[in-house]
PDB file of N, CA and C in Angstrom:
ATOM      1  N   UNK A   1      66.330-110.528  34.194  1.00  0.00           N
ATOM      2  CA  UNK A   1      65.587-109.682  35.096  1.00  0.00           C
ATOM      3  C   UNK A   1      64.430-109.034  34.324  1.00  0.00           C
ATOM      4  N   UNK A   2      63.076-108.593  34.917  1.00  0.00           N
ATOM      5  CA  UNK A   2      62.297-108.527  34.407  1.00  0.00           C
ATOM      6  C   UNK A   2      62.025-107.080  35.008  1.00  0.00           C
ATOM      7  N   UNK A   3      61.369-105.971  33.417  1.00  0.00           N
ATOM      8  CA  UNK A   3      60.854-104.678  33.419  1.00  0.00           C
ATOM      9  C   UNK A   3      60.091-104.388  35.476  1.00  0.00           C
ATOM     10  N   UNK A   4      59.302-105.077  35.703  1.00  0.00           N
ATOM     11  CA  UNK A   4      58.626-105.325  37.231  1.00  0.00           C
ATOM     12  C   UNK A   4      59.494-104.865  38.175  1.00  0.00           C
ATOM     13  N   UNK A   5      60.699-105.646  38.039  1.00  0.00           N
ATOM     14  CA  UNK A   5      61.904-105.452  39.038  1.00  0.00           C
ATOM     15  C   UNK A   5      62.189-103.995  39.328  1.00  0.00           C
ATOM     16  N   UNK A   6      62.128-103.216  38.117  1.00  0.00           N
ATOM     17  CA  UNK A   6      63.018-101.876  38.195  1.00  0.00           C
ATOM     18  C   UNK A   6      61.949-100.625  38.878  1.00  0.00           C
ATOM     19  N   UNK A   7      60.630-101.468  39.169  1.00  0.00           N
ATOM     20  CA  UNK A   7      59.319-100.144  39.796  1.00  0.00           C
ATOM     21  C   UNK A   7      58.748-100.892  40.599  1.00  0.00           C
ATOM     22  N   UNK A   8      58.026 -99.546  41.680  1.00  0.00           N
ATOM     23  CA  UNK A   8      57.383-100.121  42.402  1.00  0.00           C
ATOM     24  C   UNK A   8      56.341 -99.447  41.760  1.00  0.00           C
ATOM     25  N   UNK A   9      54.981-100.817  41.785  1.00  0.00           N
ATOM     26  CA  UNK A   9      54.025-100.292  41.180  1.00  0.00           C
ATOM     27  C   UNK A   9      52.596 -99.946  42.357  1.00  0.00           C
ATOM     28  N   UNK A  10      51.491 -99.405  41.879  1.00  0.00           N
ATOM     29  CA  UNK A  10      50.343 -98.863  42.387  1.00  0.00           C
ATOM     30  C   UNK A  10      49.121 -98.152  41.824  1.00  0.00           C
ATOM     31  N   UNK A  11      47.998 -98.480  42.087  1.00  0.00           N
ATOM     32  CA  UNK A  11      46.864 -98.095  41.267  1.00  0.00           C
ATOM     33  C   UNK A  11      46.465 -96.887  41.612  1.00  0.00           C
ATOM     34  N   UNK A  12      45.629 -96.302  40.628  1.00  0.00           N
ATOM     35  CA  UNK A  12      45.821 -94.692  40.982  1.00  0.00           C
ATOM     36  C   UNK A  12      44.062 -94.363  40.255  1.00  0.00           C
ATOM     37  N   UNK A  13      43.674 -93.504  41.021  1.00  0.00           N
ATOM     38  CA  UNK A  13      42.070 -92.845  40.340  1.00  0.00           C
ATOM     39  C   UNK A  13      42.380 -91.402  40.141  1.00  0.00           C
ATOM     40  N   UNK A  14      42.026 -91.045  38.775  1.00  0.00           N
ATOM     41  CA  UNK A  14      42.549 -89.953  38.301  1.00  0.00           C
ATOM     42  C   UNK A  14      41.156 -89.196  37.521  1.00  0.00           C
ATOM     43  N   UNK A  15      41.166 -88.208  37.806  1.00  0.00           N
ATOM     44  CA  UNK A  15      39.367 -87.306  37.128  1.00  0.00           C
ATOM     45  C   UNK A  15      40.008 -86.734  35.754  1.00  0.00           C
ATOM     46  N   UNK A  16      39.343 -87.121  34.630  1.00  0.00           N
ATOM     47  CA  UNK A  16      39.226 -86.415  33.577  1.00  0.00           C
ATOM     48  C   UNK A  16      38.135 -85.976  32.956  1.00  0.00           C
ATOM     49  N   UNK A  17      37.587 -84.559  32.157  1.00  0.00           N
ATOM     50  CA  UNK A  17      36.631 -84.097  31.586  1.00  0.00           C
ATOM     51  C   UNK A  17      36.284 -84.958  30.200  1.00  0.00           C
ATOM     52  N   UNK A  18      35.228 -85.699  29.815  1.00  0.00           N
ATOM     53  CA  UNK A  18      35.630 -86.589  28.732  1.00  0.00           C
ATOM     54  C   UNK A  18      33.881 -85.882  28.301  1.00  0.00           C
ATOM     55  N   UNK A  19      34.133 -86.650  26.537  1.00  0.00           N
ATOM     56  CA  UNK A  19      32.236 -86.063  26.457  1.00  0.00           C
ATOM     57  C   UNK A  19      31.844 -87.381  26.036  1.00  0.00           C
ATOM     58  N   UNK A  20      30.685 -87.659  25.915  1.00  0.00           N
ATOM     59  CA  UNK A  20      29.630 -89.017  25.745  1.00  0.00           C
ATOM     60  C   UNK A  20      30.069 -88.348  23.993  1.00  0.00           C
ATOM     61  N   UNK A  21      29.901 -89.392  23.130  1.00  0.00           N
ATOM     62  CA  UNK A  21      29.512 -89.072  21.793  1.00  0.00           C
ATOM     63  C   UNK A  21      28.261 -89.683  21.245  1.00  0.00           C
ATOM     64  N   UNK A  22      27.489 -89.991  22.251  1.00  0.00           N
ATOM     65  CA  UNK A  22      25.952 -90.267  22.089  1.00  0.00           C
ATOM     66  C   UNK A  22      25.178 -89.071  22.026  1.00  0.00           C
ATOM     67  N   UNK A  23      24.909 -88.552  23.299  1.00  0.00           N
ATOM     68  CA  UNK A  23      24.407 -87.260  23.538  1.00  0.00           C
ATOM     69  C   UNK A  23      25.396 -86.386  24.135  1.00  0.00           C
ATOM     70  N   UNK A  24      26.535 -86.236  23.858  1.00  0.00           N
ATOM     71  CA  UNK A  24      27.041 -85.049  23.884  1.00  0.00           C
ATOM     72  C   UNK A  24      27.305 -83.773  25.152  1.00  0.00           C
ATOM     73  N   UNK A  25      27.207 -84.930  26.439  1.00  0.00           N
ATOM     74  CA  UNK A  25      27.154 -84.056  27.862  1.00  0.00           C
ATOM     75  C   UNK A  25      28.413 -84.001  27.803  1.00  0.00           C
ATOM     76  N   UNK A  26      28.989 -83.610  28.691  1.00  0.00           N
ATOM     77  CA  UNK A  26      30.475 -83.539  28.904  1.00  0.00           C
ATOM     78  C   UNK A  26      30.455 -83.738  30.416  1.00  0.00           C
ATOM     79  N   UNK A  27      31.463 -84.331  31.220  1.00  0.00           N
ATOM     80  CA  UNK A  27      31.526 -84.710  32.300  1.00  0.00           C
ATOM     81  C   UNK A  27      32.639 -85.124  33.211  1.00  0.00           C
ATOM     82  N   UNK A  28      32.748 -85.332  34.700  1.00  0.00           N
ATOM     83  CA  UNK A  28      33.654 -85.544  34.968  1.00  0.00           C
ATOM     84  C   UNK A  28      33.792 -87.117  35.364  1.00  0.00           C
ATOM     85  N   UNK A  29      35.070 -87.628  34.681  1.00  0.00           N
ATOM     86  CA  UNK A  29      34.743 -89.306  35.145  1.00  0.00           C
ATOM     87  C   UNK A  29      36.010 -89.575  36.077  1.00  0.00           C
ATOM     88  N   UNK A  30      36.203 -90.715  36.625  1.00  0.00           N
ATOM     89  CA  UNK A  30      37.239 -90.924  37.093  1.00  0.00           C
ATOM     90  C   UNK A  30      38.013 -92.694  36.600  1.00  0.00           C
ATOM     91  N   UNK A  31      38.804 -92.437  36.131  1.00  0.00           N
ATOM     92  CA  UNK A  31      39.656 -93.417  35.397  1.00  0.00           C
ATOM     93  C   UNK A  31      40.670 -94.039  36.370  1.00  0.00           C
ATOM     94  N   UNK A  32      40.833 -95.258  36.217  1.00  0.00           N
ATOM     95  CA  UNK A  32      41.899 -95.874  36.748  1.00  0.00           C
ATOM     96  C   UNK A  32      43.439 -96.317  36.204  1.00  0.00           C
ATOM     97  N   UNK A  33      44.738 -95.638  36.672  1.00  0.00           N
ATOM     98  CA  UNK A  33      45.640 -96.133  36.008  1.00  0.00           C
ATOM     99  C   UNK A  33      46.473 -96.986  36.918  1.00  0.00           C
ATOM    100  N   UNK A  34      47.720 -97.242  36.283  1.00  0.00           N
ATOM    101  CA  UNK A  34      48.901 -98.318  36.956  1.00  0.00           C
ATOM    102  C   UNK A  34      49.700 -97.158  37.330  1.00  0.00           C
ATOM    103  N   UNK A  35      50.340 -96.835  37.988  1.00  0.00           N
ATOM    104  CA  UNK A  35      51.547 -95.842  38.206  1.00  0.00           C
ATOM    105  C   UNK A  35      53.156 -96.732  38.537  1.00  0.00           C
ATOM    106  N   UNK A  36      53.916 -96.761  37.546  1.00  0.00           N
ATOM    107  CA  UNK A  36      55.183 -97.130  37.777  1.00  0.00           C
ATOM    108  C   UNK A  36      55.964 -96.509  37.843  1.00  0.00           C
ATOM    109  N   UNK A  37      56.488 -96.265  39.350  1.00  0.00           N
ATOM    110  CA  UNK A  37      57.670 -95.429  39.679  1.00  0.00           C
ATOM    111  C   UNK A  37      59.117 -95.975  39.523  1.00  0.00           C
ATOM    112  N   UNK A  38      60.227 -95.718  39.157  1.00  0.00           N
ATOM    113  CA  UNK A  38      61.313 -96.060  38.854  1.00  0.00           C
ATOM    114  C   UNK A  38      62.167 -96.037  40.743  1.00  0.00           C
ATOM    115  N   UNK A  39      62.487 -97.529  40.871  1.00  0.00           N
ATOM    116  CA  UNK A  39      63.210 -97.398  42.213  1.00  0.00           C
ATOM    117  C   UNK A  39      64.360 -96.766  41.840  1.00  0.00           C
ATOM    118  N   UNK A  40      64.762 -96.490  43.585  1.00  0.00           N
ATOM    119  CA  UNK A  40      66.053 -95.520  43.423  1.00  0.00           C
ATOM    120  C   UNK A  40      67.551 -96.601  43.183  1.00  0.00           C
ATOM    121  N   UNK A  41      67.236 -97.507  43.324  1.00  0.00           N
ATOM    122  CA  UNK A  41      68.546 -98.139  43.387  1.00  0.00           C
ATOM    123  C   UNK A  41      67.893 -99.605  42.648  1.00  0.00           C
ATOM    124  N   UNK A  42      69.032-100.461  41.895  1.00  0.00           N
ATOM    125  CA  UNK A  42      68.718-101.802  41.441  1.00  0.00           C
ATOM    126  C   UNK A  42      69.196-102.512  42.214  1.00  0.00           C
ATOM    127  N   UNK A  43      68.044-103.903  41.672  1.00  0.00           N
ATOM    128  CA  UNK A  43      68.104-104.620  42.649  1.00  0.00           C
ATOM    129  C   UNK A  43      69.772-105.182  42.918  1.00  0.00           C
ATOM    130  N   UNK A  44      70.033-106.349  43.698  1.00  0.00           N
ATOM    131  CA  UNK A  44      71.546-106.592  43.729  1.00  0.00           C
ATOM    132  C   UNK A  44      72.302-107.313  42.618  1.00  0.00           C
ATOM    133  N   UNK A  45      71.117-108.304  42.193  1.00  0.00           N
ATOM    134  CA  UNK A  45      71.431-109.799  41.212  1.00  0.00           C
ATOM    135  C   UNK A  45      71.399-109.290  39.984  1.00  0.00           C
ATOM    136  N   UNK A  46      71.927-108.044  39.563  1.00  0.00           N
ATOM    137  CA  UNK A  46      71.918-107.566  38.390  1.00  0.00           C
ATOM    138  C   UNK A  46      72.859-107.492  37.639  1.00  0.00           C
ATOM    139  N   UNK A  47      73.354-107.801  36.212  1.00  0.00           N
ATOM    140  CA  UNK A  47      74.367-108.093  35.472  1.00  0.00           C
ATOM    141  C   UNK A  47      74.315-106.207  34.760  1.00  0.00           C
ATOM    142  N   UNK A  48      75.407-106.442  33.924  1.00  0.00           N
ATOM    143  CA  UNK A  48      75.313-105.311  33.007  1.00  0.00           C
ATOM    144  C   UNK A  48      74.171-104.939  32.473  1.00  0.00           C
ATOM    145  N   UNK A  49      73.784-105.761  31.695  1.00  0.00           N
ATOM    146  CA  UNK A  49      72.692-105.681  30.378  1.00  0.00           C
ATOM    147  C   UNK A  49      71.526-104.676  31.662  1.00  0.00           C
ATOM    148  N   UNK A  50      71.271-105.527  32.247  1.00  0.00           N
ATOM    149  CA  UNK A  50      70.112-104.875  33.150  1.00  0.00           C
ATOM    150  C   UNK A  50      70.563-103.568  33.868  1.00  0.00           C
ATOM    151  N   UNK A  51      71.691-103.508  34.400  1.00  0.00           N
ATOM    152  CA  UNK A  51      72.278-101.838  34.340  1.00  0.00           C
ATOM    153  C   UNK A  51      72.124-101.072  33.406  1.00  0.00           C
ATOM    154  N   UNK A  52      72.155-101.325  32.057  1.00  0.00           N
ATOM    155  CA  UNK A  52      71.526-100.254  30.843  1.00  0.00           C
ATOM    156  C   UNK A  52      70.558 -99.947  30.924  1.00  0.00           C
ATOM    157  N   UNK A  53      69.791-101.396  30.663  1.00  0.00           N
ATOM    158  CA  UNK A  53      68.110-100.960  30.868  1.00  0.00           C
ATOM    159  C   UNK A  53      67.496-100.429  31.962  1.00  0.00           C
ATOM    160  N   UNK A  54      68.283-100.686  33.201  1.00  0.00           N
ATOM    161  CA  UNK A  54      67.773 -99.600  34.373  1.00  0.00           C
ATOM    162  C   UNK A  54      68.212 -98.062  34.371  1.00  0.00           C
ATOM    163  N   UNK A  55      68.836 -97.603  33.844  1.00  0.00           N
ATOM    164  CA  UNK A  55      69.702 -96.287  33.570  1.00  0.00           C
ATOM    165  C   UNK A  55      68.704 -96.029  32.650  1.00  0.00           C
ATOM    166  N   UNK A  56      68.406 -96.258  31.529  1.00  0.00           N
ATOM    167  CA  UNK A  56      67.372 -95.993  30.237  1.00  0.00           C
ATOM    168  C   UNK A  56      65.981 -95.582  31.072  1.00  0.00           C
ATOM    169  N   UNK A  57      65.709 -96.527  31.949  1.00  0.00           N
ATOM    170  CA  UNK A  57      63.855 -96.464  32.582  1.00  0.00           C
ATOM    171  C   UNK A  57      63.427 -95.279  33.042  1.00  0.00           C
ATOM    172  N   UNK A  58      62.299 -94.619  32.579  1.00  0.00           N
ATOM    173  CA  UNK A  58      61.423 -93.619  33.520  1.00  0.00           C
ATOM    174  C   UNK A  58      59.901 -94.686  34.071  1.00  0.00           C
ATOM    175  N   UNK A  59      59.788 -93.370  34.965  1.00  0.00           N
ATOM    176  CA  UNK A  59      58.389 -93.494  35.595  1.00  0.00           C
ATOM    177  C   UNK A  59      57.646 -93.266  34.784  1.00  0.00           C
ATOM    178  N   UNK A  60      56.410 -94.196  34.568  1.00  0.00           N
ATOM    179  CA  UNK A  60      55.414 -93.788  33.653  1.00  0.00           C
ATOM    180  C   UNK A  60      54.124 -94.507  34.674  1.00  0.00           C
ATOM    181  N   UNK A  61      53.202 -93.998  33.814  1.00  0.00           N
ATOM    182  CA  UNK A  61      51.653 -94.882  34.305  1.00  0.00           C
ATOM    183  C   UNK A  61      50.701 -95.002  32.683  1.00  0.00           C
ATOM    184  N   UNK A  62      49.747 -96.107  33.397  1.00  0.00           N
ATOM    185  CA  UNK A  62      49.291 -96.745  32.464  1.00  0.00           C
ATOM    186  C   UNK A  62      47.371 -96.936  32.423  1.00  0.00           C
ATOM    187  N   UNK A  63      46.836 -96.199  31.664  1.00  0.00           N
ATOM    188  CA  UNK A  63      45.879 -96.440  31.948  1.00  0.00           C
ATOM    189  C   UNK A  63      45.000 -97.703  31.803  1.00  0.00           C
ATOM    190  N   UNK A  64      44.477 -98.284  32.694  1.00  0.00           N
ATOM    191  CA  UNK A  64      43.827 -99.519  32.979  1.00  0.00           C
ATOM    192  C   UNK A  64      42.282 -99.520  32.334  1.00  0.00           C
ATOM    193  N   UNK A  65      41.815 -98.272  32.209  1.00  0.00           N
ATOM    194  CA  UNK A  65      40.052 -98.479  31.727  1.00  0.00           C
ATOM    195  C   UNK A  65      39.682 -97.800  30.671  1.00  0.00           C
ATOM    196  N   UNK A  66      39.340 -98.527  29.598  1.00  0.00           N
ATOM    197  CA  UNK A  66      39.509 -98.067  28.214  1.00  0.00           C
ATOM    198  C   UNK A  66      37.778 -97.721  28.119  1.00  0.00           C
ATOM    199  N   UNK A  67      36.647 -98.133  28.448  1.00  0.00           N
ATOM    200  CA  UNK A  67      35.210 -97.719  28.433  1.00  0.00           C
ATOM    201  C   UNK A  67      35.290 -97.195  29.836  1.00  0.00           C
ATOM    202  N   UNK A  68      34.169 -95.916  29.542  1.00  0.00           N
ATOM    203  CA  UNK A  68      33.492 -95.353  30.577  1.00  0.00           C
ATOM    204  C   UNK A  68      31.899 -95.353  30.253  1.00  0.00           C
ATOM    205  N   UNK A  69      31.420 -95.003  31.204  1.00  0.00           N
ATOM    206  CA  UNK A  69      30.288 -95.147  31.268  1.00  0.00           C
ATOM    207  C   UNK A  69      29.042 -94.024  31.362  1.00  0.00           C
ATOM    208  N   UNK A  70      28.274 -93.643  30.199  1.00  0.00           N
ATOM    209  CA  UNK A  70      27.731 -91.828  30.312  1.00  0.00           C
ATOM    210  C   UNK A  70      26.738 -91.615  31.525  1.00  0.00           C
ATOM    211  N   UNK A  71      27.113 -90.403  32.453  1.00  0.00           N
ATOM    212  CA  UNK A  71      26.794 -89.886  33.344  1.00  0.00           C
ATOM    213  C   UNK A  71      25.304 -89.496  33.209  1.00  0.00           C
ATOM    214  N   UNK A  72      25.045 -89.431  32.035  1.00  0.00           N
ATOM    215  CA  UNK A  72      23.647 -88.678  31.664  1.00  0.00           C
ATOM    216  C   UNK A  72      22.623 -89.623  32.146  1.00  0.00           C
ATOM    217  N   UNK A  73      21.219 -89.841  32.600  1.00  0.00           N
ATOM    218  CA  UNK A  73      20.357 -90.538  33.112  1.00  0.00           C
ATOM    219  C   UNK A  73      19.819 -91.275  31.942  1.00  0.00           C
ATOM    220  N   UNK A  74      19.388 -89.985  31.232  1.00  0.00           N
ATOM    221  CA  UNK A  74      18.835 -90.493  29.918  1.00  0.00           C
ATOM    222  C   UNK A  74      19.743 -91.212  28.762  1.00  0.00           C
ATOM    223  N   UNK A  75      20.860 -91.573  28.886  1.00  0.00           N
ATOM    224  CA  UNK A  75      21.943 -91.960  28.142  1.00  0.00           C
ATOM    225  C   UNK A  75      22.328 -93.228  28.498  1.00  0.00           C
ATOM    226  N   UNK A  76      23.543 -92.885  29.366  1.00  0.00           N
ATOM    227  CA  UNK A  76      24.067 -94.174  29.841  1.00  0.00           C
ATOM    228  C   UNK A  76      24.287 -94.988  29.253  1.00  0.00           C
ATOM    229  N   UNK A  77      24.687 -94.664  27.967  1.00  0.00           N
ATOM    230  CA  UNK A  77      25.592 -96.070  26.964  1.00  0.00           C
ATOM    231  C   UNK A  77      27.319 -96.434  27.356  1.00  0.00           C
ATOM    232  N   UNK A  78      27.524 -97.286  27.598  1.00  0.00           N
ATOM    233  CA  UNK A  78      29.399 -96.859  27.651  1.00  0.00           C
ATOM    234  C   UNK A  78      29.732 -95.928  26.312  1.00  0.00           C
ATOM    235  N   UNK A  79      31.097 -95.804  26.003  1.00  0.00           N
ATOM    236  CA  UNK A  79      32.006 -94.883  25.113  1.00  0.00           C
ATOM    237  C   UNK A  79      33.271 -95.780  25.668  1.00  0.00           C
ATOM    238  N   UNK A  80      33.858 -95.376  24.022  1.00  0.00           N
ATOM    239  CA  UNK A  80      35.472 -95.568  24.267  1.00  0.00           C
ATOM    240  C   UNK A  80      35.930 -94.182  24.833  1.00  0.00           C
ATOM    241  N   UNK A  81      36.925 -94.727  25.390  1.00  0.00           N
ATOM    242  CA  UNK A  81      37.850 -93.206  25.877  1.00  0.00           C
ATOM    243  C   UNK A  81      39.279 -93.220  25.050  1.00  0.00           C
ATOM    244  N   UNK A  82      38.611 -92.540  24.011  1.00  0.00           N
ATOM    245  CA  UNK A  82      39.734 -92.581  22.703  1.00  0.00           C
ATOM    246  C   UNK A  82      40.683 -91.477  23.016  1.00  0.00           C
ATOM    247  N   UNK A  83      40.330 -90.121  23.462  1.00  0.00           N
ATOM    248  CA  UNK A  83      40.912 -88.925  23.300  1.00  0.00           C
ATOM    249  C   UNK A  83      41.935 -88.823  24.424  1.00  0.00           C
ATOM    250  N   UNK A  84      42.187 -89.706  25.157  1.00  0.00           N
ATOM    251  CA  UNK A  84      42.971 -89.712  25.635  1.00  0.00           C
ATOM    252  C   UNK A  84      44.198 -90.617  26.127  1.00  0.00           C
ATOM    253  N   UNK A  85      45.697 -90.121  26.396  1.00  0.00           N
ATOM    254  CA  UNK A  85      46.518 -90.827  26.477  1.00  0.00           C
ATOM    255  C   UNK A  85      46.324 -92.451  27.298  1.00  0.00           C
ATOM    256  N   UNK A  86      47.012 -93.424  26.412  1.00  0.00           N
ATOM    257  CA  UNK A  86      46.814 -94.942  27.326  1.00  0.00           C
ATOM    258  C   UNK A  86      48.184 -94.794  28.156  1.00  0.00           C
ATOM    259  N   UNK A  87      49.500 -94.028  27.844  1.00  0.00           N
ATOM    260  CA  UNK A  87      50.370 -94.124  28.662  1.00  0.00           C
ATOM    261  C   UNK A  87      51.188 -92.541  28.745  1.00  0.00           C
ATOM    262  N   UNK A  88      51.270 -92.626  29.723  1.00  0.00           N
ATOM    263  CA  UNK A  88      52.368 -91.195  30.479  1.00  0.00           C
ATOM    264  C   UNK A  88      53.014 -91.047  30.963  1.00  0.00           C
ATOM    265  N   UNK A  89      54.330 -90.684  30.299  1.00  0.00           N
ATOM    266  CA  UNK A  89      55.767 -90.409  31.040  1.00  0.00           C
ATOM    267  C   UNK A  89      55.416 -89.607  32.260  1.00  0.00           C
ATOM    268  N   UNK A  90      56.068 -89.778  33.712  1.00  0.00           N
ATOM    269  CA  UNK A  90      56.084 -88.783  34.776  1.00  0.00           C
ATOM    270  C   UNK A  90      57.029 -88.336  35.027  1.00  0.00           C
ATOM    271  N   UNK A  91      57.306 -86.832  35.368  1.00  0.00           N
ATOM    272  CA  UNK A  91      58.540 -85.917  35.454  1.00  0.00           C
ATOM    273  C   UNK A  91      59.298 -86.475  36.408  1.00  0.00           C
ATOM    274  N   UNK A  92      60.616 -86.317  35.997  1.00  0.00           N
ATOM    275  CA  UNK A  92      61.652 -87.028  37.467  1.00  0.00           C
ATOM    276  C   UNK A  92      61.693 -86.110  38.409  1.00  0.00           C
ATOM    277  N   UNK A  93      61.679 -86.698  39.515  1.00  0.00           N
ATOM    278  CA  UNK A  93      61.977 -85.565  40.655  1.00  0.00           C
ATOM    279  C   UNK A  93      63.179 -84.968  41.288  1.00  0.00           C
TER     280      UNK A  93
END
């Protein structure tokens, strides 16, 4: 059984304050991640082994866009988006 099985997944646009390290604006961008939620129940065709690893799993998301692009007119070079997390645990509910 495969990690896929145990979430339902969905794309997500999320605003973060990031700065250009060209010229130095700071701004608001909007990033795209994966959001994997942990289903409430496994599937049926599941042996042990995959009962551990489903008991072990959280919800996490994943960010999908590693360049952004500077807001500034006069700028406008991409940037990496280093300073921030590529993946994030989400609180259980």
């Amino acid at each position: 059984m495969e990690e896929r099985d145990f979430f339902d997944e969905r794309a997500e646009l999320k605003t973060h304050t990031l700065t250009c390290p060209h010229c130095g604006k700071a701004d608001e961008y909007q990033l795209s991640w994966l959001v994997r939620h942990k289903k409430n129940s496994l599937p049926r065709h599941a042996d042990e082994r995959d009962r551990a690893r489903f008991a072990k799993a959280q919800s996490y998301m994943v960010r999908k866009d590693d360049m952004a692009a500077c807001k500034n007119i006069r700028c406008r070079k991409r940037f990496d988006v280093a300073g921030l997390q590529s993946v994030a645990f989400l609180q259980s509910a």
